[in-house]
Protein backbone atom coordinates (compact mmCIF):
# COMPACT_ATOMS: atom_id res chain seq x y z
CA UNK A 1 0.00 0.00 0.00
CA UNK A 2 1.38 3.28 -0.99
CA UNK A 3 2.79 5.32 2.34
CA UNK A 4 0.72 8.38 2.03
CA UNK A 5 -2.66 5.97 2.55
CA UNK A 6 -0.70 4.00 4.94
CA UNK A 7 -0.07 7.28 6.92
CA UNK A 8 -3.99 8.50 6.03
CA UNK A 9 -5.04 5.43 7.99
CA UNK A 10 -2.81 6.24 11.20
CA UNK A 11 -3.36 9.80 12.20
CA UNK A 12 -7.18 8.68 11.22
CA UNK A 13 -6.64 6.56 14.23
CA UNK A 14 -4.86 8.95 16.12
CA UNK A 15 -7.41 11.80 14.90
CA UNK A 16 -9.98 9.48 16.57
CA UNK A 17 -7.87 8.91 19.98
CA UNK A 18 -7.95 5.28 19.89
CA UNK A 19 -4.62 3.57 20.04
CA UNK A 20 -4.42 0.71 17.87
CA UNK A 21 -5.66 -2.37 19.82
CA UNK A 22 -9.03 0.25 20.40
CA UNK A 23 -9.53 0.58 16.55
CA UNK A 24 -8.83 -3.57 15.98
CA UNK A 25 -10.97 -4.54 18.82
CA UNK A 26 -13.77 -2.12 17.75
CA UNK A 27 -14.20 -4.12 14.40
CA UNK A 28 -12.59 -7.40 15.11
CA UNK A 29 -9.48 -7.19 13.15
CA UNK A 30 -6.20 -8.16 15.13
CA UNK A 31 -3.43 -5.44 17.09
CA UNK A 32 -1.23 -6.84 13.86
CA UNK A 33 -3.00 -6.30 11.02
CA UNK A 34 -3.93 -3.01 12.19
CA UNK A 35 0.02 -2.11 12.33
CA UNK A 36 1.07 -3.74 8.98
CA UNK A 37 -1.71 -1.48 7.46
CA UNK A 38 -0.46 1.51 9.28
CA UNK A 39 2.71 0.62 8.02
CA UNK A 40 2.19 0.33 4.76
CA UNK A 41 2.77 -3.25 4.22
CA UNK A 42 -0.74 -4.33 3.09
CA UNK A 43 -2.49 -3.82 -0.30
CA UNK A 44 -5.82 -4.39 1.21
CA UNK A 45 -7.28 -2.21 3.82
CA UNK A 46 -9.82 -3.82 5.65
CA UNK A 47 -13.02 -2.62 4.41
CA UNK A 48 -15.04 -3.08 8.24
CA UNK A 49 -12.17 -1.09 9.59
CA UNK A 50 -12.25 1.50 6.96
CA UNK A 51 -16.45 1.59 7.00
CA UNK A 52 -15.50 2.24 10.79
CA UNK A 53 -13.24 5.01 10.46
CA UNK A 54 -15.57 6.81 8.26
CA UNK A 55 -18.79 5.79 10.58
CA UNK A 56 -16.62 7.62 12.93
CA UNK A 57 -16.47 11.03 11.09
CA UNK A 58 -13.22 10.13 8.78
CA UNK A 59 -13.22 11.60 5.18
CA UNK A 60 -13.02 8.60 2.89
CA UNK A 61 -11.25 10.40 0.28
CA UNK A 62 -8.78 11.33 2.78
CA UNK A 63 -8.48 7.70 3.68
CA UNK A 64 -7.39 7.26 -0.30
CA UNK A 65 -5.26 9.53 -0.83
CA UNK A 66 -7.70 12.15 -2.55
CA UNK A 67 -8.14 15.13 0.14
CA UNK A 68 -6.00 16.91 2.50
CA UNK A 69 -9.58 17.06 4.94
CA UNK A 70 -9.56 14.58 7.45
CA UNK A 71 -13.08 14.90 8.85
CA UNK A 72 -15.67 14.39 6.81
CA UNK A 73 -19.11 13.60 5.88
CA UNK A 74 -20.26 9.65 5.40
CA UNK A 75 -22.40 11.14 2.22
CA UNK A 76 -20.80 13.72 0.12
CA UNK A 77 -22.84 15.13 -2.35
CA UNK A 78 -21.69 15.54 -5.87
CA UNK A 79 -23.30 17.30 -9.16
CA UNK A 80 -24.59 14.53 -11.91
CA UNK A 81 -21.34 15.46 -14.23
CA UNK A 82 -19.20 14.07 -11.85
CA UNK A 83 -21.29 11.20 -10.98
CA UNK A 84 -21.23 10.11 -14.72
CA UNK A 85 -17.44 10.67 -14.24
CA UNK A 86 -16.95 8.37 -11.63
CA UNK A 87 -19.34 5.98 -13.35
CA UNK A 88 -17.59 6.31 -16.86
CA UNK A 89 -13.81 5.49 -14.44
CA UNK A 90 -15.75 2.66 -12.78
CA UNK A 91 -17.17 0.80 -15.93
CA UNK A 92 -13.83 1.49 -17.52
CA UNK A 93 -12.60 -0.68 -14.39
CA UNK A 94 -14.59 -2.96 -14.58
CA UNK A 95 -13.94 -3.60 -18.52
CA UNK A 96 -10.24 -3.54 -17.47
CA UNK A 97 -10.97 -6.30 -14.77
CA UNK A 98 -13.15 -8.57 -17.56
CA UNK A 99 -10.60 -8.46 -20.06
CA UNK A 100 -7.62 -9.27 -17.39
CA UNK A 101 -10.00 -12.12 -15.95
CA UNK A 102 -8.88 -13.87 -19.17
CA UNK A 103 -4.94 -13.51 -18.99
CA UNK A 104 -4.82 -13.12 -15.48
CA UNK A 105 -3.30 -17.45 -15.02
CA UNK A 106 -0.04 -16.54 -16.98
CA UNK A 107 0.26 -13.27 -18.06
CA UNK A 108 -0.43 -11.04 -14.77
CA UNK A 109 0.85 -11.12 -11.66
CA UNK A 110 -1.16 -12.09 -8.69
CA UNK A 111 -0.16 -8.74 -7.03
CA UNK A 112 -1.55 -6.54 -10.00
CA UNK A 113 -4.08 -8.71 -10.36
CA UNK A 114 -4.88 -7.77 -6.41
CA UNK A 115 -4.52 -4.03 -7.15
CA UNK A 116 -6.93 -3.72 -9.84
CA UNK A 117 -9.69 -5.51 -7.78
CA UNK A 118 -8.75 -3.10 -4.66
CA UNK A 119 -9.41 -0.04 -6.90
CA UNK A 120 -12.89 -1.42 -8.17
CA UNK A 121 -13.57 -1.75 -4.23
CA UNK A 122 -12.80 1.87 -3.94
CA UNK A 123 -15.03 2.80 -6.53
CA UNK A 124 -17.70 0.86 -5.17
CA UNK A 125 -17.19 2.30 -1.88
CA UNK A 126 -17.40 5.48 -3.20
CA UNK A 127 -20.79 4.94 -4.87
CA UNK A 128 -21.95 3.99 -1.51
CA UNK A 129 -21.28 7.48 -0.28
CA UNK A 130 -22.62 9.40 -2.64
CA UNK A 131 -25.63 11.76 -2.78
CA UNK A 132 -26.85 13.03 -5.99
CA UNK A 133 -27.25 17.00 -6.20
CA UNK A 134 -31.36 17.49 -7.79
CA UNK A 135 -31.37 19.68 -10.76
C-alpha cells in the first residue's frame, strides 16, 4: 500500500484517539494487522475497519489519498457530471478487470491482479457514499 494511505489510515486513528488495539478490537481485526496497514505493508485495507473510520467522522477520500480534509461527511454530495465521471472510471474498471479475468493465469501477476480488484472496491465504496445533487 502506498505510504501516504498507509499514513492517512494512522493519524485517522490517532485523529480518533484510539490507540491501535481500540480501533482492531472495535471491528474485530487483530493489534497486527492493524500495524502492517499503518505501516504500509498491506495492499488491502480492511473494508469493516475503513467503514468504521468513516462511521466515525473520517473523510473517505482522505483515507485514499484524494483530500488533504480529514473529517468528513459519510455522504458527500456531488453534481450529476461528476457522478457520470466516476461511473464512466468505474465501468472502464470494470472492462479492465473482464478483459484481465482472461490472462490473469499466466500473463499477470497475482499482485496486480490484487490491485486492480482493490481499486474497483474503492469505486464501489465510493458509490456507496454518494448523494446526488437534484437539478
Amino acid at each position: 500500500m502506498r505510504t501516504k494511505i498507509a499514513e492517512a489510515y494512522k493519524s485517522a486513528r490517532k485523529h480518533l484517539g484510539l490507540t491501535q488495539r481500540q480501533a482492531g478490537s472495535a471491528v474485530g481485526i487483530s493489534n497486527p494487522a492493524i500495524v502492517k496497514l499503518e505501516k504500509g505493508k498491506t495492499d488491502n485495507p480492511n473494508w469493516e475497519y475503513t467503514k468504521f473510520l468513516v462511521e466515525q467522522g473520517i473523510n473517505y477520500f482522505y483515507l485514499i489519498g484524494l483530500s488533504d480534509e480529514i473529517e468528513g461527511q459519510l455522504i458527500e454530495t456531488v453534481s450529476k457530471s461528476e457522478l457520470e465521471t466516476l461511473k464512466s472510471d468505474y465501468q472502464d474498471l470494470k472492462e479492465e478487470k473482464e478483459a484481465l479475468e482472461k490472462q490473469v493465469s499466466e500473463m499477470i501477476p497475482r499482485s496486480e491482479w490484487e490491485k486492480l480488484k482493490d481499486k474497483i472496491k474503492n469505486y464501489e465504496s465510493i458509490f456507496k457514499m454518494l448523494k446526488v445533487e437534484k437539478g
